[in-house]
C-alpha atoms as a PDB file:
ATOM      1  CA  UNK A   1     -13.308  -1.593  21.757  1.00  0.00           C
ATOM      2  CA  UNK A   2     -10.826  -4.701  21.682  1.00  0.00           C
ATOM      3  CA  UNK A   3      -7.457  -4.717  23.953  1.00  0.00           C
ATOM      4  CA  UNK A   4      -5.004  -2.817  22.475  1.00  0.00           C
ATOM      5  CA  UNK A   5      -1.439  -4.935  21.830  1.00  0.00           C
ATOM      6  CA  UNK A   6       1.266  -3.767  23.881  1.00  0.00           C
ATOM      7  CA  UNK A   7       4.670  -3.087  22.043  1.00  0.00           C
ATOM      8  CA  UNK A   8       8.040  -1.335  23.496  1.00  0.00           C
ATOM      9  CA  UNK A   9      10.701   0.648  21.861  1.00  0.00           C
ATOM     10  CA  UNK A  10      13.620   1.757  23.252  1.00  0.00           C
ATOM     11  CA  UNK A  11      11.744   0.742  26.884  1.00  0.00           C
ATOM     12  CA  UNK A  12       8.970   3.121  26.172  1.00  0.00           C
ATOM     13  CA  UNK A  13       5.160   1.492  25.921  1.00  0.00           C
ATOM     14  CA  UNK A  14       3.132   2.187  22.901  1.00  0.00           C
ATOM     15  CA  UNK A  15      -0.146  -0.037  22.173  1.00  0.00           C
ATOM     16  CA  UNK A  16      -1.355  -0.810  19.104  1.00  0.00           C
ATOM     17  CA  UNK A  17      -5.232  -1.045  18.241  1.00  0.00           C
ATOM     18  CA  UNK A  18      -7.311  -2.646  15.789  1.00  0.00           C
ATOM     19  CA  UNK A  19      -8.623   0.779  14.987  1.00  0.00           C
ATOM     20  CA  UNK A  20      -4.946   1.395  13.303  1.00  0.00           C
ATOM     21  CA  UNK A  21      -4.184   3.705  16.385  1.00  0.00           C
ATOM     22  CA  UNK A  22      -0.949   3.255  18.514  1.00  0.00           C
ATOM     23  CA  UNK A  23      -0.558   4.977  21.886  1.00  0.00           C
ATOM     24  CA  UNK A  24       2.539   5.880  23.520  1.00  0.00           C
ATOM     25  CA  UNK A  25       2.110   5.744  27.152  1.00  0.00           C
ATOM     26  CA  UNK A  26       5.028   7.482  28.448  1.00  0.00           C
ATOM     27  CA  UNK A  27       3.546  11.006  26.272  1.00  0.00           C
ATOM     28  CA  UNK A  28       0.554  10.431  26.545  1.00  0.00           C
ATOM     29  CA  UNK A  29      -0.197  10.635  22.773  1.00  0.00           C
ATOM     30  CA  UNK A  30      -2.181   9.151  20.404  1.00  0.00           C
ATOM     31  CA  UNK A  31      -0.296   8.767  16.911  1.00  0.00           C
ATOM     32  CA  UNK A  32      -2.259   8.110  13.899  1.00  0.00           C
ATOM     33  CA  UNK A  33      -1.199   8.475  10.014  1.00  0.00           C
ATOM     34  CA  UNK A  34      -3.043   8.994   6.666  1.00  0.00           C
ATOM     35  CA  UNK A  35      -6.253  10.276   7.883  1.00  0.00           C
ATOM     36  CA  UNK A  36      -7.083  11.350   4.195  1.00  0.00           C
ATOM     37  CA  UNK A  37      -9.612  13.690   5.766  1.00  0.00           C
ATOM     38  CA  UNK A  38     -11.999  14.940   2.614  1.00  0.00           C
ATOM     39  CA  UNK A  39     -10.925  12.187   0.000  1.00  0.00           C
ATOM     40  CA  UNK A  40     -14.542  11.169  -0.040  1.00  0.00           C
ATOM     41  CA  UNK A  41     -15.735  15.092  -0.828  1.00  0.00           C
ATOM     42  CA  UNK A  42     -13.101  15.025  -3.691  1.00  0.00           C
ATOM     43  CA  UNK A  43     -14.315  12.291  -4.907  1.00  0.00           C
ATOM     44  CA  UNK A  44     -18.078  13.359  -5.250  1.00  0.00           C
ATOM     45  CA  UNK A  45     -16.678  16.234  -7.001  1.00  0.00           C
ATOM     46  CA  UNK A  46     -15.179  14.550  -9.710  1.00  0.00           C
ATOM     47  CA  UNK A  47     -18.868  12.648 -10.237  1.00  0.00           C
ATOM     48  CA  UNK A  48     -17.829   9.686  -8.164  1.00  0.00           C
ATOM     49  CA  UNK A  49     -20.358   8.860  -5.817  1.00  0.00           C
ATOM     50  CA  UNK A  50     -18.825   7.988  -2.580  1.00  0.00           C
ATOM     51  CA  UNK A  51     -21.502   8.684   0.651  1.00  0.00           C
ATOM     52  CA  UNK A  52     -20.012  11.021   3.226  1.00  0.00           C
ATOM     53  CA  UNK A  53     -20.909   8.590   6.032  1.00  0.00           C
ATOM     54  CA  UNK A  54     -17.165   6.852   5.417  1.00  0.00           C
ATOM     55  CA  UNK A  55     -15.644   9.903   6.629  1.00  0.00           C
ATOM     56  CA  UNK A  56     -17.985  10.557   9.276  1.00  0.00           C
ATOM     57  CA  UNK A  57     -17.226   7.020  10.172  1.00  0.00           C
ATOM     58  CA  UNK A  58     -13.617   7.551  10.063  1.00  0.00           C
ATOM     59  CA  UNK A  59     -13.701  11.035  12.611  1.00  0.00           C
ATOM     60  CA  UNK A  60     -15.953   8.366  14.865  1.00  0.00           C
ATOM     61  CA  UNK A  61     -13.734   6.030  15.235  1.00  0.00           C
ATOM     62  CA  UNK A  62     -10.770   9.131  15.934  1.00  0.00           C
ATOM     63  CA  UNK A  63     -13.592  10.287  18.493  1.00  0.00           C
ATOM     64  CA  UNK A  64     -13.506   7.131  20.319  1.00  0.00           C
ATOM     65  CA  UNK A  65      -9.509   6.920  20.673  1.00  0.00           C
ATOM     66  CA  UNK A  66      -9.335   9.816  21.875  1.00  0.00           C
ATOM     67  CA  UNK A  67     -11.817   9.056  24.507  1.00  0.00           C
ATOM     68  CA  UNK A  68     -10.402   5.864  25.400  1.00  0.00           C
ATOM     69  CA  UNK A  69      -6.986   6.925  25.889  1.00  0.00           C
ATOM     70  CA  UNK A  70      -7.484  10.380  27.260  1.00  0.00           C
ATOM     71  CA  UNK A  71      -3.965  11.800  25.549  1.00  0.00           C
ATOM     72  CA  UNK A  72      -2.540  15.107  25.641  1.00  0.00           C
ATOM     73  CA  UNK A  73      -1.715  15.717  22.389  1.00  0.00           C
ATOM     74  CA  UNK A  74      -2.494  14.018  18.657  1.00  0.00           C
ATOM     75  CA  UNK A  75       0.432  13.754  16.367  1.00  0.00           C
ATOM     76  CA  UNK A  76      -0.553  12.768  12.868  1.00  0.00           C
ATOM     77  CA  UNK A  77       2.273  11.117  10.513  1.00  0.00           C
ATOM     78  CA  UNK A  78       1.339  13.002   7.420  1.00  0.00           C
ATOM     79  CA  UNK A  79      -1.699  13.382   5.097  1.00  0.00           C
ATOM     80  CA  UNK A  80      -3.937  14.469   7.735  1.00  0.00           C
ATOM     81  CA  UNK A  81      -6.428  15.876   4.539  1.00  0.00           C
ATOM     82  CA  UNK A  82      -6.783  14.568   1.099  1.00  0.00           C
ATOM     83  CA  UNK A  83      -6.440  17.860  -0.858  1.00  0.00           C
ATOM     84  CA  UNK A  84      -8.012  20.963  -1.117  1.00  0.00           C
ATOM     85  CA  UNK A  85     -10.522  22.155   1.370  1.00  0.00           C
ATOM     86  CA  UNK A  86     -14.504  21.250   0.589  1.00  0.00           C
ATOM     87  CA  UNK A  87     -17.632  20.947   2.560  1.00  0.00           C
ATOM     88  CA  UNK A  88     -16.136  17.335   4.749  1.00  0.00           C
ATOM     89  CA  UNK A  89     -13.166  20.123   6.405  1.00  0.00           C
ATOM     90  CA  UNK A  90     -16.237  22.690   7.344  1.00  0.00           C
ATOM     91  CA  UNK A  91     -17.599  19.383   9.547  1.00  0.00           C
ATOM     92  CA  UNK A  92     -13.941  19.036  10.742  1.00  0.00           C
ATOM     93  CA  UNK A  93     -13.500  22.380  12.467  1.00  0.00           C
ATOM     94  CA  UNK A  94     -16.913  21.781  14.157  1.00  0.00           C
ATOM     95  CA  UNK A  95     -15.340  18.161  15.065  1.00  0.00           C
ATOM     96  CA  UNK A  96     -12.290  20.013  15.944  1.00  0.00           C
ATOM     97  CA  UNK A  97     -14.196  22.846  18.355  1.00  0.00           C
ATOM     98  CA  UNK A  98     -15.257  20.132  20.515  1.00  0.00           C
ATOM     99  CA  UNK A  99     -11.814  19.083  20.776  1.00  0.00           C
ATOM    100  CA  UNK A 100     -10.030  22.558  21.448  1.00  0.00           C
ATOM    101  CA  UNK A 101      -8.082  21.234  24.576  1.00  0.00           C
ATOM    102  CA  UNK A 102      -6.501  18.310  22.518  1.00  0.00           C
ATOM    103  CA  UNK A 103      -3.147  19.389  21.322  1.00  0.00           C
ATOM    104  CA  UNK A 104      -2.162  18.290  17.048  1.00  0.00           C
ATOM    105  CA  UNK A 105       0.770  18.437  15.956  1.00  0.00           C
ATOM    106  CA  UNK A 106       0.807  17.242  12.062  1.00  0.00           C
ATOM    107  CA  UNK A 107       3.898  16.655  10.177  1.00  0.00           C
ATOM    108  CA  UNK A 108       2.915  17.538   6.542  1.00  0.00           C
ATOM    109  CA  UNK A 109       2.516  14.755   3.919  1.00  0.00           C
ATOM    110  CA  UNK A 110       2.185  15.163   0.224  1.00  0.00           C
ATOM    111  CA  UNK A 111      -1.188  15.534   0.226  1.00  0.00           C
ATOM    112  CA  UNK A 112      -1.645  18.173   2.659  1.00  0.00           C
ATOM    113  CA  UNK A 113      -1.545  20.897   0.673  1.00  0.00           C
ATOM    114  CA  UNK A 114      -4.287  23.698   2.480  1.00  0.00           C
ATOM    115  CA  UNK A 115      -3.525  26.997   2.941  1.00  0.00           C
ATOM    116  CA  UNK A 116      -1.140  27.851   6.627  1.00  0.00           C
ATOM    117  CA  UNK A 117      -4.399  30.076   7.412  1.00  0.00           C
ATOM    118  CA  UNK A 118      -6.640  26.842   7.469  1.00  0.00           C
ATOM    119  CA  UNK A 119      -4.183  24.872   9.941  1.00  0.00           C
ATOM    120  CA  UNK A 120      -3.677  27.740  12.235  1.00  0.00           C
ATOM    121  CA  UNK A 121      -7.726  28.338  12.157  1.00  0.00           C
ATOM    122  CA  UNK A 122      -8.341  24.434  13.328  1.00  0.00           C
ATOM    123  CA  UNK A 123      -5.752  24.992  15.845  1.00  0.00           C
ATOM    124  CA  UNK A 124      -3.532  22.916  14.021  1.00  0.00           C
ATOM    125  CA  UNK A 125       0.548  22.983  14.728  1.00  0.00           C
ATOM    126  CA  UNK A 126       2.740  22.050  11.407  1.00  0.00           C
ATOM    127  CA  UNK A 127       6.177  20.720  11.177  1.00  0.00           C
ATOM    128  CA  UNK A 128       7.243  20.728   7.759  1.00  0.00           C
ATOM    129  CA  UNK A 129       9.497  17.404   7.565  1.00  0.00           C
ATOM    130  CA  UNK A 130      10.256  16.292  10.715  1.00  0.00           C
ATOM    131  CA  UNK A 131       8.901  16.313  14.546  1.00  0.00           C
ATOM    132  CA  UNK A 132      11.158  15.121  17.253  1.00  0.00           C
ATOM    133  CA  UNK A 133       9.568  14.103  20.513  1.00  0.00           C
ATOM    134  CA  UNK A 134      12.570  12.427  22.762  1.00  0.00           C
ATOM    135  CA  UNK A 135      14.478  10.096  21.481  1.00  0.00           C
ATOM    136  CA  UNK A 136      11.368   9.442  19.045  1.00  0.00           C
ATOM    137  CA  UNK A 137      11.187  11.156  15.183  1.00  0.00           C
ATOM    138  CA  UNK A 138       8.049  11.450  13.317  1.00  0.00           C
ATOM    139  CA  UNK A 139       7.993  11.517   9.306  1.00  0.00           C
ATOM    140  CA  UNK A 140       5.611  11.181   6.859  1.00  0.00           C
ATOM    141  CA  UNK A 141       7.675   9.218   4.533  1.00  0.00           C
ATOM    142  CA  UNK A 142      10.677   7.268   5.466  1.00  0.00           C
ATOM    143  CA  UNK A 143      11.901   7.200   1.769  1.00  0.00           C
ATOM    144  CA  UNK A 144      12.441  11.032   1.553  1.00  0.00           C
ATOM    145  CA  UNK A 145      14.549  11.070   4.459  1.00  0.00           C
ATOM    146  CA  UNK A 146      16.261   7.794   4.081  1.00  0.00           C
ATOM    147  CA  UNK A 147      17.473   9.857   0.301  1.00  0.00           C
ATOM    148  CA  UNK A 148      19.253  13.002   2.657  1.00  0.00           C
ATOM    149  CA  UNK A 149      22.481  10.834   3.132  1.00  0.00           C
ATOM    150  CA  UNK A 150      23.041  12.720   6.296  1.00  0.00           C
ATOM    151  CA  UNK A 151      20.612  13.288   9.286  1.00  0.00           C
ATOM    152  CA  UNK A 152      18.847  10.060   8.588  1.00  0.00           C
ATOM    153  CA  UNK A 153      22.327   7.834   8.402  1.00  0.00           C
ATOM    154  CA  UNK A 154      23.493   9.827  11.316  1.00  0.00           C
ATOM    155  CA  UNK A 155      20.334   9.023  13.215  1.00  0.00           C
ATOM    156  CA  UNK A 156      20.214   5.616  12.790  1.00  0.00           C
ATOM    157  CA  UNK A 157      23.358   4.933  13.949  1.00  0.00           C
ATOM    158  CA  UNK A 158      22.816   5.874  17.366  1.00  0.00           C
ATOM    159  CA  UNK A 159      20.593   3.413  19.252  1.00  0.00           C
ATOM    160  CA  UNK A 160      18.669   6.269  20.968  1.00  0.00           C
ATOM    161  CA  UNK A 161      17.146   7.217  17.857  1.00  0.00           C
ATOM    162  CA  UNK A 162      13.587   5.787  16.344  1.00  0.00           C
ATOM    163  CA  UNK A 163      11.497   7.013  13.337  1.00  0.00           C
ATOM    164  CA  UNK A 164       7.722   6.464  12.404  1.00  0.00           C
ATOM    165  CA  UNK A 165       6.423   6.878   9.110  1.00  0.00           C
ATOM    166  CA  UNK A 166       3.337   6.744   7.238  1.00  0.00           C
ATOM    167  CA  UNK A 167       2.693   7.153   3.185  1.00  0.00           C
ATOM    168  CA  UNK A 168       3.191   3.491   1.993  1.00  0.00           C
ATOM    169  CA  UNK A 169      -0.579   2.253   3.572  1.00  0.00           C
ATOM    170  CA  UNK A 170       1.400  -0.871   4.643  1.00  0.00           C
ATOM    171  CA  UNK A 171      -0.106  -4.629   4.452  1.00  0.00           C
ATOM    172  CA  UNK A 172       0.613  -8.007   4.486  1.00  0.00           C
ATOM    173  CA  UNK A 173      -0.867 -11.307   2.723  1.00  0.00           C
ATOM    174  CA  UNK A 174      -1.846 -14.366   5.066  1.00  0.00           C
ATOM    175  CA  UNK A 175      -1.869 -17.547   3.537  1.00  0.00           C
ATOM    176  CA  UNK A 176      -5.115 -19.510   4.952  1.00  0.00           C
ATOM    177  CA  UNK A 177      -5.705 -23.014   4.083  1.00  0.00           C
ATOM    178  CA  UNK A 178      -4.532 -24.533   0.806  1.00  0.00           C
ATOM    179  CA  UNK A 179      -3.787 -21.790  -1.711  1.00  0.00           C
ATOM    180  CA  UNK A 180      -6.584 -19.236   0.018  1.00  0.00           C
ATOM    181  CA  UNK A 181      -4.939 -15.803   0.882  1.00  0.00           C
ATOM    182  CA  UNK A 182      -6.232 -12.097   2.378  1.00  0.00           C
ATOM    183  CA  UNK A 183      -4.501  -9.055   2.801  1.00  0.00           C
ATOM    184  CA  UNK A 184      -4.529  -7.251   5.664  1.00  0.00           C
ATOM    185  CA  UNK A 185      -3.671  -3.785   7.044  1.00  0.00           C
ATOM    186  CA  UNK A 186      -0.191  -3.763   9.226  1.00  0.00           C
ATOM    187  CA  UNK A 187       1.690  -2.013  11.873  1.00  0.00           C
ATOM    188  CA  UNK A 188       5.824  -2.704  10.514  1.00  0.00           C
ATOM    189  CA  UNK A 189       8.420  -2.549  13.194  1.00  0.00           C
ATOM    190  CA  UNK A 190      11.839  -2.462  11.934  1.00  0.00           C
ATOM    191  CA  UNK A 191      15.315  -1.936  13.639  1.00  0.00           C
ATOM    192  CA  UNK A 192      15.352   1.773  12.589  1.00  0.00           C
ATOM    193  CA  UNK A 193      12.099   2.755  11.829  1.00  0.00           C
ATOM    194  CA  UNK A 194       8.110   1.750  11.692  1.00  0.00           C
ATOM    195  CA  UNK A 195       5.677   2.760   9.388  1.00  0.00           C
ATOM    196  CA  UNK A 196       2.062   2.894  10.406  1.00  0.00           C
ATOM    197  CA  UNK A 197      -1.419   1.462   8.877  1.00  0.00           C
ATOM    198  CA  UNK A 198      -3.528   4.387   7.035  1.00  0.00           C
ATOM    199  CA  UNK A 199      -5.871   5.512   9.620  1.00  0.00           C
ATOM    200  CA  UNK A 200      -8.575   5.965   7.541  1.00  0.00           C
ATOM    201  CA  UNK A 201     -10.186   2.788   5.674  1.00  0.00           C
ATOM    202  CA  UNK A 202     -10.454   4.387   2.323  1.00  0.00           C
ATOM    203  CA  UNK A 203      -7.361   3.179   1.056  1.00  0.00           C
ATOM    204  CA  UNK A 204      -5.594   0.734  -0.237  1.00  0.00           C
ATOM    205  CA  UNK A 205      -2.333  -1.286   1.156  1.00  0.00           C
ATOM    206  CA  UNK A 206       1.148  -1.842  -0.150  1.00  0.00           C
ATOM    207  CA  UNK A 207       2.377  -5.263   0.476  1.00  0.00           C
ATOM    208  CA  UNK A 208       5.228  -5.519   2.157  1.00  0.00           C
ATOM    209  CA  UNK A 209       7.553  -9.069   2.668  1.00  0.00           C
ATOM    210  CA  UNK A 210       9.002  -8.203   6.076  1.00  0.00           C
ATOM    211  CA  UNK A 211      12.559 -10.301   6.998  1.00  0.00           C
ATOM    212  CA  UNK A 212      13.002 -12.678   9.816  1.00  0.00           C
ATOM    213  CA  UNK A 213      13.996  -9.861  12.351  1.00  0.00           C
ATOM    214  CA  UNK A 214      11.460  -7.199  11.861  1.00  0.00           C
ATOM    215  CA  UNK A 215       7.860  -7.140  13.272  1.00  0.00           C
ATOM    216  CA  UNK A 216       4.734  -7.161  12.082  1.00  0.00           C
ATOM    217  CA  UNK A 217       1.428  -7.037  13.762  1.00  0.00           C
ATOM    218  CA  UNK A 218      -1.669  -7.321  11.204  1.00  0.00           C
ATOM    219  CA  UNK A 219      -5.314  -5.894  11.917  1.00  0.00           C
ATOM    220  CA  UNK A 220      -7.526  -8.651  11.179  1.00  0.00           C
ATOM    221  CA  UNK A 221     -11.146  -9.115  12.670  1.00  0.00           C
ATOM    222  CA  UNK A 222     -10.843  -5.973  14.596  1.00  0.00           C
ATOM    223  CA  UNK A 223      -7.964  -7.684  16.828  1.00  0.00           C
ATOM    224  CA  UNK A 224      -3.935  -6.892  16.089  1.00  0.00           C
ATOM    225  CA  UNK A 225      -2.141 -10.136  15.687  1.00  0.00           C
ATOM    226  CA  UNK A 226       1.447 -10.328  15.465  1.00  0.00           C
ATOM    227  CA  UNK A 227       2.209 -12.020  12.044  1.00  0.00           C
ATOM    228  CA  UNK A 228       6.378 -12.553  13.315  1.00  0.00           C
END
């Protein structure tokens, strides 16, 4: 595993990984959104042929996080599961019994959409739009709340008040040599807010064009660089 990049908010210490991870130090917990657990079962449903090994390759990669950093509790930035439940969510409660002690605390996305009885059987805790933690807020998508003209204003004008969000599957474009570009998956830091890389690697990105005095660290090569 490469050397997590450190990065502080509000003078707390959160790392960021190549494995699209970030831990907060201070907690003690590992934060991770858009697992998209399943998307590769629904896909084989609907007669496209995607091999279960990227999902098993995606709750590795968890596995090893967690093992590394040895936190108390998981909190997961929205669309922790694709859709509905299939045969990949039977292998996650089996994941999941090995894991009992962990603490997760999800806050729901749009596409998490199971039955209460299926969270409270994987010993799952929900928050329906928001988790606070601190001084710290966790949504799924900054958008939604950034709409509600109230809490979200009134948040963000204290400076003892930070989100993170998930949902957009941010990325940026790095111009190499001559007119040769890639795009790469992104951890954005802005004054008010950050939104998070898509855990899981089935997914796409949504570019974003970040301004002089917000940060960006890209995942490229299995390192994080910062990009500004």
């Amino acid at each position: 595993m490469h050397s997590p990049f450190p990065h502080k908010i509000l003078s707390q210490q959160f790392w960021l990984t190549s494995e699209r991870t970030l831990f907060w130090e201070e907690e003690k917990a590992l934060i991770v959104s858009d697992l998209h657990f399943g998307k590769t079962g629904h896909f084989r449903k609907s007669g496209i042929a995607i091999p279960q090994s990227v999902y098993k390759e995606d709750l590795q990669r968890l596995v090893v996080q967690i093992q590394h950093f040895q936190p108390k509790q998981l909190i997961i930035v929205g669309d922790m599961f694709h859709s509905h439940a299939n045969r990949e969510l039977e292998l996650f409660l089996k994941w999941r019994n090995d894991l009992s002690h962990l603490e997760m605390l999800l806050v729901k996305g749009n596409h998490d959409i199971l039955k209460e009885e299926w969270y409270d059987q994987a010993g799952i805790q929900v928050f329906r739009s928001t988790l606070s933690v601190n001084r710290f807020h966790f949504v799924h998508d900054i958008g939604d709340l950034a709409g509600k003209k109230g809490s979200f204003a009134k948040s963000t004008a204290s400076s003892s008040a930070y989100f993170f969000s998930g949902h957009i599957h941010p990325g940026i474009r790095i111009q190499g040599i001559g007119k040769q570009s890639l795009c790469f998956p992104c951890f954005y830091f802005g004054k008010e807010f950050a939104v998070l890389p898509a855990f899981s690697r089935f997914t796409g990105v949504a570019l974003i064009e970040p301004e002089k005095e917000q940060q960006v660290f890209a995942i490229v090569d299995n390192s994080v660089i910062r990009f500004q």
